[in-house]
Protein backbone atom coordinates (compact mmCIF):
# COMPACT_ATOMS: atom_id res chain seq x y z
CA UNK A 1 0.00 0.00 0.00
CA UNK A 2 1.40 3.54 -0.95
CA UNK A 3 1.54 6.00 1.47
CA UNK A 4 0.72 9.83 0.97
CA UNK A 5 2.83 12.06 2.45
CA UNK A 6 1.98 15.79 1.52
CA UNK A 7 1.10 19.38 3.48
CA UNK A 8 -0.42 17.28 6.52
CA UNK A 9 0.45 18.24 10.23
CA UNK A 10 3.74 17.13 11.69
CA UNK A 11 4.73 15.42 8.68
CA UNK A 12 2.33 12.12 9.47
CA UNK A 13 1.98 9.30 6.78
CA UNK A 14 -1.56 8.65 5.64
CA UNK A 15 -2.66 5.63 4.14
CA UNK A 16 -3.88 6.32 0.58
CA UNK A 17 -7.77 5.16 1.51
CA UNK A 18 -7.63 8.12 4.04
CA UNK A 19 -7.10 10.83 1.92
CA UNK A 20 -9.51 13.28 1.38
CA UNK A 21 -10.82 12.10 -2.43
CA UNK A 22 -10.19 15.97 -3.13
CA UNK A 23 -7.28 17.97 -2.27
CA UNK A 24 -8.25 21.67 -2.13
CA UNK A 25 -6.42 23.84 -5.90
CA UNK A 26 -6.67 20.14 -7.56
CA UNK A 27 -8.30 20.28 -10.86
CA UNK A 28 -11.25 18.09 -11.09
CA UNK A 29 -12.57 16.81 -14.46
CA UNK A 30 -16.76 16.46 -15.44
CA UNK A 31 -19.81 17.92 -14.75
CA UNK A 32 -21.84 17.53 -11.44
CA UNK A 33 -24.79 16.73 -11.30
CA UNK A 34 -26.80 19.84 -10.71
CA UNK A 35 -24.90 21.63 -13.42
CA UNK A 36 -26.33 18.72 -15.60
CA UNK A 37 -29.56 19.93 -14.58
CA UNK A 38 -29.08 23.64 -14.67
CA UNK A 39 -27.85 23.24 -18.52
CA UNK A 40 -31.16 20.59 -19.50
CA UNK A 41 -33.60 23.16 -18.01
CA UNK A 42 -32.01 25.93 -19.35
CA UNK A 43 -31.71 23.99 -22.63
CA UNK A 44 -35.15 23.23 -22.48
CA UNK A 45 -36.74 26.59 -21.72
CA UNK A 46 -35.17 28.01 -24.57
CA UNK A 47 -36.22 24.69 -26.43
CA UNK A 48 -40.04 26.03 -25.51
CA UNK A 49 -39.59 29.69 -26.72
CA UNK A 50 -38.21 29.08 -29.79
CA UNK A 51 -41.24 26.66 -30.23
CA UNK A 52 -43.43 29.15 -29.14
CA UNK A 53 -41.89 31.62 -31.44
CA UNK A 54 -42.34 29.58 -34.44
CA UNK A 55 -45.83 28.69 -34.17
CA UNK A 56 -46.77 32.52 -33.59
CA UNK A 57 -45.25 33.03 -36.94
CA UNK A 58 -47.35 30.29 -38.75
CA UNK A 59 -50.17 32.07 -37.19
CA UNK A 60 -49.27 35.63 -38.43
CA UNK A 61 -48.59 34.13 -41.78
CA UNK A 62 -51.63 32.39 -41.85
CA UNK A 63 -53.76 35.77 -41.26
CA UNK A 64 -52.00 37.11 -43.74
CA UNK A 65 -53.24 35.23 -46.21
CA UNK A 66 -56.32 35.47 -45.68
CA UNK A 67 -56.19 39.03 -45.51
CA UNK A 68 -54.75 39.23 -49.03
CA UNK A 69 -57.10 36.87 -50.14
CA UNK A 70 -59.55 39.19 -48.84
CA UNK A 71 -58.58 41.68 -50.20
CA UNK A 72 -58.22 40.22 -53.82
CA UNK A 73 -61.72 39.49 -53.22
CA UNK A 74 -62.51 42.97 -52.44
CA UNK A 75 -61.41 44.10 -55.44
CA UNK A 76 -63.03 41.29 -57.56
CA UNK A 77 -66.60 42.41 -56.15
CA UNK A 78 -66.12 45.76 -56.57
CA UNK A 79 -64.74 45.24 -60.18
CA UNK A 80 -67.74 43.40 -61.08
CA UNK A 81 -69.95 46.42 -59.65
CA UNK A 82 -67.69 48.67 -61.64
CA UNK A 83 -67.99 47.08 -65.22
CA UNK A 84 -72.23 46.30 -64.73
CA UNK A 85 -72.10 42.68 -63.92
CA UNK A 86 -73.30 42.76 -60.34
CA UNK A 87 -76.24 45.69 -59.98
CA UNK A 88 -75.36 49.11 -58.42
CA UNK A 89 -77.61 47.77 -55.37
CA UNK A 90 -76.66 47.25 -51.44
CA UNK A 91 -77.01 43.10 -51.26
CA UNK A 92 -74.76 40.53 -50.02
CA UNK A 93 -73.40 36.80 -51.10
CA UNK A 94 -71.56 34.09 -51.13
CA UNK A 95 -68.13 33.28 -53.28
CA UNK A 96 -68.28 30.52 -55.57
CA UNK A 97 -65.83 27.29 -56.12
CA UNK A 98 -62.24 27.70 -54.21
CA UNK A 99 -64.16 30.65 -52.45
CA UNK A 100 -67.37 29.18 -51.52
CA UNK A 101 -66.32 30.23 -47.44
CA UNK A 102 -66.09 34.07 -48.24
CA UNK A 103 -69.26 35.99 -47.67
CA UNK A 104 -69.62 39.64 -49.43
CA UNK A 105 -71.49 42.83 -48.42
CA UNK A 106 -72.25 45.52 -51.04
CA UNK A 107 -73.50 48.82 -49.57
CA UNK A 108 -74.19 51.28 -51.80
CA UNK A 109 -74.69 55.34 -51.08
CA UNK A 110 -75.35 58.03 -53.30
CA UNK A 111 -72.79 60.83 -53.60
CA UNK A 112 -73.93 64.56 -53.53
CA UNK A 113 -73.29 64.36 -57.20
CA UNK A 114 -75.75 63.05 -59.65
CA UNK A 115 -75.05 59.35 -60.56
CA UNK A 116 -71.83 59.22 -58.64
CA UNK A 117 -71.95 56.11 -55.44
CA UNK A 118 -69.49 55.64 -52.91
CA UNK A 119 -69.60 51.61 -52.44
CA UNK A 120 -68.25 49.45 -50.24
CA UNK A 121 -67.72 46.01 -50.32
CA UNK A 122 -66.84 44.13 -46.87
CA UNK A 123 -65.39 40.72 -47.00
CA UNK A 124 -65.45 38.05 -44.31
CA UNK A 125 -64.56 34.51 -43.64
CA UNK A 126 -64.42 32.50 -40.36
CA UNK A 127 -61.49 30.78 -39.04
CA UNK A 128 -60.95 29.40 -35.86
CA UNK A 129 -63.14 31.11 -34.38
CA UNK A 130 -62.05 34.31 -35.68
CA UNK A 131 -63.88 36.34 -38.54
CA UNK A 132 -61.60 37.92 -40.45
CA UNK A 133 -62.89 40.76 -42.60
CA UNK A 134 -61.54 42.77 -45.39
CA UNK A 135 -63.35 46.48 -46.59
CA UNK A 136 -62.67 48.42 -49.82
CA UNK A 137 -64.65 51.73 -50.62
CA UNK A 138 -64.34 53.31 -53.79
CA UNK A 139 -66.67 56.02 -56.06
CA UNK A 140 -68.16 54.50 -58.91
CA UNK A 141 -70.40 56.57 -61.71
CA UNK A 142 -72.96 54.63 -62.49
CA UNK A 143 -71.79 52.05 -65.08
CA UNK A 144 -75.60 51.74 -66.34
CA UNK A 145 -74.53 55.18 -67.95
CA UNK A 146 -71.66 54.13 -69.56
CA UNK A 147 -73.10 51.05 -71.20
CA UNK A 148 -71.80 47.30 -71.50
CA UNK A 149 -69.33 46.30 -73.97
CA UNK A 150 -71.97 43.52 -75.35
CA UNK A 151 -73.97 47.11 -76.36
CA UNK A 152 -71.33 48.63 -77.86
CA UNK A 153 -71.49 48.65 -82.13
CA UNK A 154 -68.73 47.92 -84.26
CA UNK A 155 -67.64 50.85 -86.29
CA UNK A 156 -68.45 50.36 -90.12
CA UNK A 157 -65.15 49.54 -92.46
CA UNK A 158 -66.48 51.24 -95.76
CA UNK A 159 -66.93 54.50 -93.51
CA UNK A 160 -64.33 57.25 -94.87
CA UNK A 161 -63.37 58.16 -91.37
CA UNK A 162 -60.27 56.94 -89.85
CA UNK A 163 -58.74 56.91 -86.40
CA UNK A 164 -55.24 56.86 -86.99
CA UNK A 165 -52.23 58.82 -88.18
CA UNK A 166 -52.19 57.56 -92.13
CA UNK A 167 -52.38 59.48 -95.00
């Protein structure tokens, strides 16, 4: 058996089984175990943020989309108000096809100007419990004024006008 003889009082010798398994300044190697811990619950907290993170940005992304959507709607409706198709009248609807979830309101208001409307057209869909809703406004003459494109006459080609820079 090997003795240790080091910085003990009166120079005794010490069996080795007797000495202190740690000498105080000696480097010890590995991690305890509550350092273990501290690092996995650190670990893991940020483990739960970043998860958090990431489904808050699915969910921002998500409304997003439907708010263009929407708003591509929006425009669509009030388009079809615009060229004649649907009738310079308040009323609401449904989408059709792909759509068929959207829901449309048209409300219509005269202008203090003769034949000129301000309408709006409010778009809405439900998700997750949620109703998101898109509105456009715009002035719009009235397009039974203007005519439809199905009215309109071709010109005659023996006529001796002409409508561009020739001779």
């Amino acid at each position: 058996m090997r003795a240790y003889r080091g910085n003990t009082p009166h120079g005794r010798v010490y069996p080795k089984a007797c000495v202190p398994a740690q000498r105080p300044g000696a480097r010890r190697y590995g991690l305890s175990l509550i350092e273990v811990l501290l690092a996995l619950a650190i670990f893991l907290t940020a483990l739960v943020a970043i998860a958090r993170l990431v489904d808050m940005g699915a969910d921002l992304e998500l409304e997003a989309r439907y708010q263009s959507r929407g708003a591509r709607l929006a425009q669509a409706k009030l388009a079809e108000v615009e060229c004649g198709i649907v009738p310079l009248e308040s009323g609401s609807g449904t989408f059709d096809g792909d759509d068929a979830n959207w829901n449309w309101t048209l409300t219509v208001q005269s202008a203090d100007i003769p034949n000129l409307y301000l309408v709006s057209v409010s778009v809405s869909r439900e998700v997750k419990g949620q109703t998101v809703t898109v509105t456009l406004s715009q002035y719009i003459l009235d397009p039974t004024l203007w005519g439809t494109a199905g009215e309109a006459t071709r010109p005659d080609p023996s006529s001796n006008g002409t409508t561009g820079g020739g001779s």
